[in-house]
Protein backbone atom coordinates (compact mmCIF):
# COMPACT_ATOMS: atom_id res chain seq x y z
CA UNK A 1 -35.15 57.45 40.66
CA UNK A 2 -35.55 58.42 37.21
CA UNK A 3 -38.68 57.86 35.25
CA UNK A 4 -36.67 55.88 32.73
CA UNK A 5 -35.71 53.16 35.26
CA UNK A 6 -39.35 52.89 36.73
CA UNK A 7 -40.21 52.04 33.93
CA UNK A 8 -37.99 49.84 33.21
CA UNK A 9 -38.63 47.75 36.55
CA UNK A 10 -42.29 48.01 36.07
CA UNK A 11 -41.61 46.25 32.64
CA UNK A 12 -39.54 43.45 35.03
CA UNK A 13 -42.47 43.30 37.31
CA UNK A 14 -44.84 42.84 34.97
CA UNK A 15 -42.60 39.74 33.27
CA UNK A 16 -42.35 38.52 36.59
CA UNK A 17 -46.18 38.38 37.68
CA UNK A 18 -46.99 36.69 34.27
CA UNK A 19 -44.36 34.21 34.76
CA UNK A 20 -46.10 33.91 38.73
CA UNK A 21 -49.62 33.55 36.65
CA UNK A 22 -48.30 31.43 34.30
CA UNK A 23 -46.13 29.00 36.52
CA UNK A 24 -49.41 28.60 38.44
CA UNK A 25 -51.67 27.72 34.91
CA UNK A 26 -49.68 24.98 35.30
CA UNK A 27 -49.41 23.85 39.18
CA UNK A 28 -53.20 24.20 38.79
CA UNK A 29 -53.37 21.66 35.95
CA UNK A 30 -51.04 19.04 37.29
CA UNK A 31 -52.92 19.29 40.64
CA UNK A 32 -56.71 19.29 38.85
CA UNK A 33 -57.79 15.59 39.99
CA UNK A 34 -56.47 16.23 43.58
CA UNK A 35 -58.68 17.00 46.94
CA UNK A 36 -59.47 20.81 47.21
CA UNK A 37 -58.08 21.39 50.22
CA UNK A 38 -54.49 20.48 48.39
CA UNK A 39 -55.13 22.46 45.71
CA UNK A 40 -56.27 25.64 48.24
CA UNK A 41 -53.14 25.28 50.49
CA UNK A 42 -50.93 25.07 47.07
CA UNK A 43 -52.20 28.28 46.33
CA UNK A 44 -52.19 29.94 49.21
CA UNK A 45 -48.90 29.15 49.96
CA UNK A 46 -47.34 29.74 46.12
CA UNK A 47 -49.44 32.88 45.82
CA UNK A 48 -47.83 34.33 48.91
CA UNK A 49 -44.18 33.42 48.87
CA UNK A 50 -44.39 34.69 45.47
CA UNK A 51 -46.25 38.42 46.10
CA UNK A 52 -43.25 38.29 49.22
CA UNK A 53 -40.77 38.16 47.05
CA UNK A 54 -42.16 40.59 44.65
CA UNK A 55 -43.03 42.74 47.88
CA UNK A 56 -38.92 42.00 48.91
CA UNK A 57 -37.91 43.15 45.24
CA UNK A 58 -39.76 46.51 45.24
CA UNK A 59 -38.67 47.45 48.80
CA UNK A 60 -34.93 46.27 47.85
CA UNK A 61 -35.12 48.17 44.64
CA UNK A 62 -36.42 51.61 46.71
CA UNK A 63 -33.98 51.64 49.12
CA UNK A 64 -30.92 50.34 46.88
CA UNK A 65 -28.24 53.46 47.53
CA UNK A 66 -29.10 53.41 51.10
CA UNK A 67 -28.87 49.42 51.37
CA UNK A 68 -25.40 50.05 49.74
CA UNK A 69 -23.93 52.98 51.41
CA UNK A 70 -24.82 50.62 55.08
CA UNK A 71 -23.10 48.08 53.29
CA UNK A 72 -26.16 45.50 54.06
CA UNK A 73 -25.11 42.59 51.53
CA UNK A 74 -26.91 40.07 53.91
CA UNK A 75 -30.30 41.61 53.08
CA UNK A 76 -29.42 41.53 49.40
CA UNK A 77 -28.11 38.49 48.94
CA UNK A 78 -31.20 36.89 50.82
CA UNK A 79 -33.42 38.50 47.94
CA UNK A 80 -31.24 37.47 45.30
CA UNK A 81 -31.24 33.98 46.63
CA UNK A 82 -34.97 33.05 47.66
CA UNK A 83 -35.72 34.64 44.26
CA UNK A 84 -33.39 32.17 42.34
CA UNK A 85 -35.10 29.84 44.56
CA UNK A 86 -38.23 29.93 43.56
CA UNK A 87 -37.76 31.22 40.03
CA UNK A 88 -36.14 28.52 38.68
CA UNK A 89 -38.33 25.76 39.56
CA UNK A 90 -40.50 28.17 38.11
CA UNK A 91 -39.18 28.28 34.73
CA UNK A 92 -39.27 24.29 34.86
CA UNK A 93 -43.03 23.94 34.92
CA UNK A 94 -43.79 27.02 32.09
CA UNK A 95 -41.55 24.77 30.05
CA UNK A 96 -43.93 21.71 30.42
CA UNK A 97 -47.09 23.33 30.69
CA UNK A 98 -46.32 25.67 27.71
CA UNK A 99 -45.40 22.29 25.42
CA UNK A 100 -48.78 20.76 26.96
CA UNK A 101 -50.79 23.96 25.89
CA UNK A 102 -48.92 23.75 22.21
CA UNK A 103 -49.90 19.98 22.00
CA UNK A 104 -53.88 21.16 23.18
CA UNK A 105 -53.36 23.87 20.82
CA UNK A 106 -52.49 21.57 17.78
CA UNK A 107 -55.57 19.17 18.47
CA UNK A 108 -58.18 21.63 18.71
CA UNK A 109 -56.78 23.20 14.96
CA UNK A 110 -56.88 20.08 14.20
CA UNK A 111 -60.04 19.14 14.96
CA UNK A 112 -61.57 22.50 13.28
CA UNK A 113 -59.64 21.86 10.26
CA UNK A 114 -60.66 18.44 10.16
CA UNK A 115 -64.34 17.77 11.57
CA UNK A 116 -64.58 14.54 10.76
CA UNK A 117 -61.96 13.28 13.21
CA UNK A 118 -62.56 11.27 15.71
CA UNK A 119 -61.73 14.24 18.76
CA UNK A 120 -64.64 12.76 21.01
CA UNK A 121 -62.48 9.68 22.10
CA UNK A 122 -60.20 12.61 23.76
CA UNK A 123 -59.49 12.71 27.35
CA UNK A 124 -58.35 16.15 28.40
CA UNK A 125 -56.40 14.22 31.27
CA UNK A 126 -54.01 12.46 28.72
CA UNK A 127 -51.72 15.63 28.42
CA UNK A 128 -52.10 16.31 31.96
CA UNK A 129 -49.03 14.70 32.35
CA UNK A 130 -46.81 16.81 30.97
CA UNK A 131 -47.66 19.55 33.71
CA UNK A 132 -47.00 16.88 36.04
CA UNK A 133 -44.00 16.21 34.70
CA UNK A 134 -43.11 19.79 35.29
CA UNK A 135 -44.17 19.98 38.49
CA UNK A 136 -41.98 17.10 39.58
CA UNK A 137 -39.06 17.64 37.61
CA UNK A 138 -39.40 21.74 39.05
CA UNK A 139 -38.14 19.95 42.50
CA UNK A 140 -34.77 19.24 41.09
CA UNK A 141 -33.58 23.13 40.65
CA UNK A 142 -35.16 23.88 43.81
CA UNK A 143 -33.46 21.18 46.01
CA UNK A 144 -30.08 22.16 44.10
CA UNK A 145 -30.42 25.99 44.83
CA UNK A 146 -31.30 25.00 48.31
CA UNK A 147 -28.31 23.07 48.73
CA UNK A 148 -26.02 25.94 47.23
CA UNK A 149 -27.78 28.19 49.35
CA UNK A 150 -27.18 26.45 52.55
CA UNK A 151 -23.91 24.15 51.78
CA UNK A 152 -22.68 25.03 48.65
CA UNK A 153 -20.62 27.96 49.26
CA UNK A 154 -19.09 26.00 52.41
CA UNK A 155 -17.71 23.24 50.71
CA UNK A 156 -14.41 23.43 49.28
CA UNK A 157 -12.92 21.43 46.96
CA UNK A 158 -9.22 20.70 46.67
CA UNK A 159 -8.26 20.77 42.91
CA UNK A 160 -5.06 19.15 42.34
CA UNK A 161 -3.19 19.89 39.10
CA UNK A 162 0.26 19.02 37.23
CA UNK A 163 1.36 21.86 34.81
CA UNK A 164 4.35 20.59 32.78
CA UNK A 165 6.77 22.90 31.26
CA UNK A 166 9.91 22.04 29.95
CA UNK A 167 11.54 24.98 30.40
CA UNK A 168 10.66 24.94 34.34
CA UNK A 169 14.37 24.59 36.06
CA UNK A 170 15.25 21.44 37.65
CA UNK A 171 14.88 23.31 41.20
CA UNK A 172 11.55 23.48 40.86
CA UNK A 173 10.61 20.22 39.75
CA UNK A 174 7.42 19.44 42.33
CA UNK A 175 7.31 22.85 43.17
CA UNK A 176 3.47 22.84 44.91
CA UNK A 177 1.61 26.39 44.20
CA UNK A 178 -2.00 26.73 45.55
CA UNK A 179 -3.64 29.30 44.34
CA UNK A 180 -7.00 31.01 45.77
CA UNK A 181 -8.64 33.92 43.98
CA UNK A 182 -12.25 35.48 44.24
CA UNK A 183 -12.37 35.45 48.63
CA UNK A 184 -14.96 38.65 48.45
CA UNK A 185 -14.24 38.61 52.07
CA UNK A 186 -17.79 41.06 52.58
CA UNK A 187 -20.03 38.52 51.65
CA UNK A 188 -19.07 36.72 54.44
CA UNK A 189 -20.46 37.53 57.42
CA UNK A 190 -18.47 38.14 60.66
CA UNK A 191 -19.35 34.72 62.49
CA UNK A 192 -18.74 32.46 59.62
CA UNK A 193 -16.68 29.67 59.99
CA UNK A 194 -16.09 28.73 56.50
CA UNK A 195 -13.05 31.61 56.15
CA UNK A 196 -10.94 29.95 58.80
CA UNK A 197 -11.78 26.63 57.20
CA UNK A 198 -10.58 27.18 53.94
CA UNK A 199 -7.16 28.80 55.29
CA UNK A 200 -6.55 25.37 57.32
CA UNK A 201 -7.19 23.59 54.49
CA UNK A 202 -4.46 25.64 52.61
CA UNK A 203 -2.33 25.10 55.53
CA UNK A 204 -2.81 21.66 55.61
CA UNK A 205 -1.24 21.16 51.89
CA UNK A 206 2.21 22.86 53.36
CA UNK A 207 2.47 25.24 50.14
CA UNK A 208 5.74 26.14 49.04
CA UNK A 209 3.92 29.51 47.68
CA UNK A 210 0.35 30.95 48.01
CA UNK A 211 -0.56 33.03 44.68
CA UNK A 212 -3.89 34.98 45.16
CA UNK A 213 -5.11 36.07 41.90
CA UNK A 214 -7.53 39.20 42.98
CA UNK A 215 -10.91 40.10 44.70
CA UNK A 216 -10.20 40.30 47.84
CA UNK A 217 -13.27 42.53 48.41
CA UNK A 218 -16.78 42.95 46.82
CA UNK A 219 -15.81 47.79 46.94
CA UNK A 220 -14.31 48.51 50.17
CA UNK A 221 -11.50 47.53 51.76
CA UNK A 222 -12.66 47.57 55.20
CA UNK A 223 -14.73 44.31 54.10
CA UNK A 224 -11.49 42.44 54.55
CA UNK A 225 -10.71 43.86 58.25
CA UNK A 226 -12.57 41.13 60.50
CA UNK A 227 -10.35 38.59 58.47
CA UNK A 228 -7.05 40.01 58.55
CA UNK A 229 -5.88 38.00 61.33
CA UNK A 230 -7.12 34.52 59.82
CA UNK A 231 -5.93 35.26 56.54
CA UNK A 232 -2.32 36.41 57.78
CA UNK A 233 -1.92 32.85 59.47
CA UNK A 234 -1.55 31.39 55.28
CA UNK A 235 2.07 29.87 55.62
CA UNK A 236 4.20 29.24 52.34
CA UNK A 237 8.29 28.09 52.10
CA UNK A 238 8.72 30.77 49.55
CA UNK A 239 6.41 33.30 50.46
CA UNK A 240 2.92 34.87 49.28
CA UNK A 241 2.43 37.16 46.66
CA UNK A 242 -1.30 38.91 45.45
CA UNK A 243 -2.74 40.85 42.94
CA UNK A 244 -5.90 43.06 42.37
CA UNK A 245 -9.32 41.94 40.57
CA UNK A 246 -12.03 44.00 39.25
CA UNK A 247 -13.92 44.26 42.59
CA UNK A 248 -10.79 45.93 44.53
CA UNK A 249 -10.92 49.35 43.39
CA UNK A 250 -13.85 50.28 44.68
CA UNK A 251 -15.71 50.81 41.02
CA UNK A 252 -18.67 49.96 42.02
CA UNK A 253 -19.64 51.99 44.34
CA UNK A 254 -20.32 55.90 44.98
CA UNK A 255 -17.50 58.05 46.49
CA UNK A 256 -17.72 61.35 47.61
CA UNK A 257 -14.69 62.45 46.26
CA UNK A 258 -11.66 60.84 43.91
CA UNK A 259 -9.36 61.41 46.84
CA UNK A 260 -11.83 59.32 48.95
CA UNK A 261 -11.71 56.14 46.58
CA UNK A 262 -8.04 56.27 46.02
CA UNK A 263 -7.78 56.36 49.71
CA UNK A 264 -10.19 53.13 50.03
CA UNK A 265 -7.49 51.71 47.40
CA UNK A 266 -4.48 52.62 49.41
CA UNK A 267 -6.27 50.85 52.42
CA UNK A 268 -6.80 47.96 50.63
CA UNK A 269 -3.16 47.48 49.57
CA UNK A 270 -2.00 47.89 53.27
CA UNK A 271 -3.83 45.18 54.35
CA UNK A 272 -2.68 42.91 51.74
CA UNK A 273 1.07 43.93 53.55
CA UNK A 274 -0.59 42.78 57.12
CA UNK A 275 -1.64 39.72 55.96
CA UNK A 276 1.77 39.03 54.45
CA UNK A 277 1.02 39.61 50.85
CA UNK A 278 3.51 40.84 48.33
CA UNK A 279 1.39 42.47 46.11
CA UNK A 280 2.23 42.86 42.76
CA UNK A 281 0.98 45.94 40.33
CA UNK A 282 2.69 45.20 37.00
CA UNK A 283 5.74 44.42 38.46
CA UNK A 284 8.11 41.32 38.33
CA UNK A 285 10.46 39.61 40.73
CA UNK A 286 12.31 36.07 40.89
CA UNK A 287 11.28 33.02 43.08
CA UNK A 288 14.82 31.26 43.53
CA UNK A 289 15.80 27.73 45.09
CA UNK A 290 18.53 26.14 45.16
CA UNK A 291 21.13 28.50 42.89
CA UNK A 292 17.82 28.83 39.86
CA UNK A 293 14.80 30.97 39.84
CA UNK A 294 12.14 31.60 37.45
CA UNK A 295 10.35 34.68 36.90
CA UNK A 296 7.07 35.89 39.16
CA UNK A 297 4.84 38.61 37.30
CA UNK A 298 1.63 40.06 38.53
CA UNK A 299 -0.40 42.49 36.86
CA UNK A 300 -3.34 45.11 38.02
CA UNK A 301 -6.90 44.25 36.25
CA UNK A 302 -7.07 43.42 32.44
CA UNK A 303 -10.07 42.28 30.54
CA UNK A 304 -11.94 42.68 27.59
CA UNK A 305 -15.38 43.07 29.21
CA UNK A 306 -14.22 44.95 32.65
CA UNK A 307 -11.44 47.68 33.21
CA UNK A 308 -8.37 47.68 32.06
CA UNK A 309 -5.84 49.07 34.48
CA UNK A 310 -2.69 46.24 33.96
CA UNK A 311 0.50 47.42 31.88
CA UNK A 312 1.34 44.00 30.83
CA UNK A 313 4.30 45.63 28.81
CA UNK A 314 5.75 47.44 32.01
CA UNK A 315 5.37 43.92 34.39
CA UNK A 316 7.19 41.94 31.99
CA UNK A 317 9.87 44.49 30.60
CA UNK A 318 13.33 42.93 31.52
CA UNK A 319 11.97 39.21 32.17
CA UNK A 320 13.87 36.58 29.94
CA UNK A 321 11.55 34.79 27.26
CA UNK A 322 13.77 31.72 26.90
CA UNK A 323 13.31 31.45 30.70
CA UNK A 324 9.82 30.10 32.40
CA UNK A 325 7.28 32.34 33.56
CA UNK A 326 4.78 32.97 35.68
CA UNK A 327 1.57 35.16 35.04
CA UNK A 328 -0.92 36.52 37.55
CA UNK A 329 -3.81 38.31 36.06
CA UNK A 330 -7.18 38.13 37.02
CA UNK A 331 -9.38 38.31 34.10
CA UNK A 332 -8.94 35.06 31.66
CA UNK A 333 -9.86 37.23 28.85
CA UNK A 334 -6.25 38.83 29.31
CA UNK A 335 -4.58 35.58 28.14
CA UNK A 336 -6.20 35.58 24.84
CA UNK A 337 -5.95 39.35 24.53
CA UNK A 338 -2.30 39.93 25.42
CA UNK A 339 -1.02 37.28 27.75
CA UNK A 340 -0.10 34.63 24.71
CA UNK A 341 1.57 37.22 22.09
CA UNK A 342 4.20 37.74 25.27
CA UNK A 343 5.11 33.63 25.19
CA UNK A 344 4.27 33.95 28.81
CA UNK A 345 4.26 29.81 29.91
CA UNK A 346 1.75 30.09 32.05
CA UNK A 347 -1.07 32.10 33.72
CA UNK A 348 -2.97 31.94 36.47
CA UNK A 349 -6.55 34.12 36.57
CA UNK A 350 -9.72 33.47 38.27
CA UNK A 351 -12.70 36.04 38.35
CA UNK A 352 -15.22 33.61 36.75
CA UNK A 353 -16.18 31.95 39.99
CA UNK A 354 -17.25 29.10 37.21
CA UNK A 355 -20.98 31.37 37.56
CA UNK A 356 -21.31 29.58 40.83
CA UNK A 357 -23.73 27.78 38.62
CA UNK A 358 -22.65 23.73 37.43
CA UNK A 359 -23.86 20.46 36.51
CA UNK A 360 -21.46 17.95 35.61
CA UNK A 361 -22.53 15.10 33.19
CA UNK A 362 -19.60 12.04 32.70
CA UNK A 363 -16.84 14.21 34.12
CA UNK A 364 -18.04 17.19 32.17
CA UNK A 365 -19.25 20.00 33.75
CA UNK A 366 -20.84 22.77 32.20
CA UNK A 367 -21.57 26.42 33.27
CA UNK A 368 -23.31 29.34 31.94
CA UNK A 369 -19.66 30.85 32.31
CA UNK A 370 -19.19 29.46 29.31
CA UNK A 371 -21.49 31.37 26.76
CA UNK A 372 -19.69 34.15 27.75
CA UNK A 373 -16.03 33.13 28.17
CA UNK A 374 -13.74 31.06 26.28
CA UNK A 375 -11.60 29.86 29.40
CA UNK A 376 -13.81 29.57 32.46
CA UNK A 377 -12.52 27.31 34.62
CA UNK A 378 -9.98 24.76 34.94
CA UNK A 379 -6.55 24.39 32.99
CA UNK A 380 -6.02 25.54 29.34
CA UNK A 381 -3.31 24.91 26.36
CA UNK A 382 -2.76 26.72 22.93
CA UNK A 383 0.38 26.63 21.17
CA UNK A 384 2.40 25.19 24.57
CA UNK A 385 1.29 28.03 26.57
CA UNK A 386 -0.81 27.52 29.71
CA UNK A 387 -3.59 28.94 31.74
CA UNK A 388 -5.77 27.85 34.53
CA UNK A 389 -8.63 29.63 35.72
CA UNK A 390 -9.97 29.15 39.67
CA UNK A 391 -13.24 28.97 40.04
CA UNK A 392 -13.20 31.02 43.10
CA UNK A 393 -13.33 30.68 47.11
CA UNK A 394 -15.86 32.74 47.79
CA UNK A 395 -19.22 34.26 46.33
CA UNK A 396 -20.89 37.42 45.14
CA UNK A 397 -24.13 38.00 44.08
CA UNK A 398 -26.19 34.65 44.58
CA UNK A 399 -24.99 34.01 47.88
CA UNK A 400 -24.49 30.40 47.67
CA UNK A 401 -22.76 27.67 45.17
CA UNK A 402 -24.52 25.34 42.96
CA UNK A 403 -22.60 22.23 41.39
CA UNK A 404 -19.70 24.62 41.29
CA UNK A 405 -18.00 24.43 44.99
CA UNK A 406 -15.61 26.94 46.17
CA UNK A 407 -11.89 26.09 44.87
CA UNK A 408 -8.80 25.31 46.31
CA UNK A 409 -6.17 24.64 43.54
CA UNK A 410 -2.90 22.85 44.58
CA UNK A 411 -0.47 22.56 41.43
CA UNK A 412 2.49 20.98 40.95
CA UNK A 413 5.12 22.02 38.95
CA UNK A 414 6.77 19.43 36.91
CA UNK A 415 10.07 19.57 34.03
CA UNK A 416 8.91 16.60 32.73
């Protein structure tokens, strides 16, 4: 490791144990008219779950490369998540306690600057209540992350959807799409049920196609191999069709060689063939029915923030304009960039995964997706042109989902 980055994660230690001390400042206070064997256990317990995940950080952190080069996501993700856990509900209680030290604060200036006031009728247990507060409110983020820890990420939910285009044919009026996107097959371990789940629940809708909009992976493609066999049983009228996110090129990860990586790429694309994938790499092709077609296009990765492999101008070269069509691209940033100059009707992306992070207030939900993209999630129209953005069916990262569950979209194409 370079002395650069231990310094750097000594920095990130030392905001984390003040945030520890400081979180506690304020457990302490909330707790100060309670028995003393509460307040010891309360310590004793915060105190070590939060030097254990300090300890898990520092041992993660010194054994990264090798972690990564076994591939052990499950050990990661575990750190990633208990620290969430407990950081958040953290974060809750320096918010109240920090307000209840700026009210103390203000009343003892106060009383310096003005002696004669009366400070004696104080009673240092009326602000106390703001630390309680805290402490109370803290168990909101920590039952939530608990829940997208343990059922989040399980729990699918079926989005259905009407895009209307008048320039669909009449063939395809009720045409039903559903599209998936984001399955990072490796973070899911080998035993999980929730893979074959999701593909029954596909199933179940009888698509008449199955678009998958990229990230099949997390680097390598052999993540995908204990799934093949699930994922091949997806069934559509009119076939399946894929393209490649971010994640599937192996980027992110060390290779011994070029020829090695381009080899984990080639991999990857042969299993989208097992599974019955057409993938598409900025390429076109018509879905037809009944005597009328419209046009299919799928392009490699394209985004402002992440690489930029797609040829948009090679994938729709020869389509007809006047004619609808269909965009697969992973990146939503693409639409903006690119996608809308083309008149392209409408585009399907995902890569978001809606931060895996929601709360939804009166049928709004918001995200911290959203402070960094424009188009995050759902469906999107400028100028007659469409986009819709899956939130994802699996995870990466945070292993788990919080007020932002997995995603199934079913659309239905309509003329009307």
């Amino acid at each position: 490791m370079s002395l650069s980055f231990l310094l750097r994660f000594a920095l990130v230690l030392l905001v984390l144990l003040a945030i520890d001390w400081y979180a506690w400042r304020g457990i302490h206070t909330a707790l100060a008219l309670r028995s003393t064997t509460l307040q010891r256990t309360v310590r004793i317990v915060y105190w070590a779950a939060s030097i254990g995940v300090l300890a898990l950080i520092v041992f993660a952190s010194s054994r990264l490369n090798e972690l990564h080069s076994a591939q052990n996501r499950a050990f990661l993700y575990t750190v990633i998540g208990v620290f969430i856990l407990l950081l958040l509900p953290k974060l809750v209680i320096i918010l109240f306690h920090g307000l209840e030290d700026l009210l103390e604060l203000f009343r003892w200036s106060w009383g310096k600057l003005a002696p004669g006031a009366a400070t004696d009728a104080h009673d240092p247990g009326r602000l106390r209540f703001l630390s309680q507060l805290g402490l109370a409110l803290a168990t909101i983020p920590f039952a939530g992350v608990l829940y997208g820890l343990t059922r989040g990420w399980r729990n699918f939910n079926v989005a259905r959807v009407t895009v209307r285009s008048p320039k669909l044919p009449k063939a395809f009026d009720g045409l039903r799409i559903v599209q998936i996107s984001d399955m990072h097959l490796g973070s899911f371990s080998a035993d999980t049920d929730v893979v074959q789940h999701g593909i029954d629940l596909i199933n179940a809708e009888k698509p008449d196609l199955i678009l998958f909009t990229g990230d099949l992976v997390n680097n390598y493609a052999e993540e995908v191999e204990p799934w093949l066999q699930a994922v091949g049983q997806l069934q559509a009228r009119l076939g399946k069709f894929s393209i490649l996110g971010n994640h599937d090129y192996g980027d992110y990860s060390g290779w011994a060689s070029a020829a090695d990586k381009e080899a984990n790429l080639d991999r990857l694309k042969a299993h989208h063939r097992t599974m019955g994938f057409r993938l598409l790499l900025d390429e076109h092709l018509p879905i037809e029915q009944d005597g009328e077609q419209f046009t299919l296009i799928g392009v490699q990765n394209w985004g402002t923030r992440f690489q930029q492999y797609g040829d948009l101008a090679k994938a729709v070269a020869g389509t007809d304009p006047s004619k609808f069509r269909l965009l697969m691209s992973h990146d939503p940033t693409h639409w903006d960039a690119q996608v809308r100059a083309t008149g392209i009707d409408l585009m399907l992306a995902g890569h978001t995964h809606g931060a895996q992070f929601g709360l939804t207030i009166n049928g709004h939900t918001y995200s911290p997706a959203q402070w960094i993209y424009e188009e995050w999630a759902g469906l999107y129209e400028k100028e007659g042109l469409q986009l819709y953005v899956n939130r994802g069916f699996g995870f990466l990262g945070f292993p788990g989902r919080v007020g932002m569950p997995p995603e199934i979209t079913v659309m239905t194409l309509s003329c009307a």
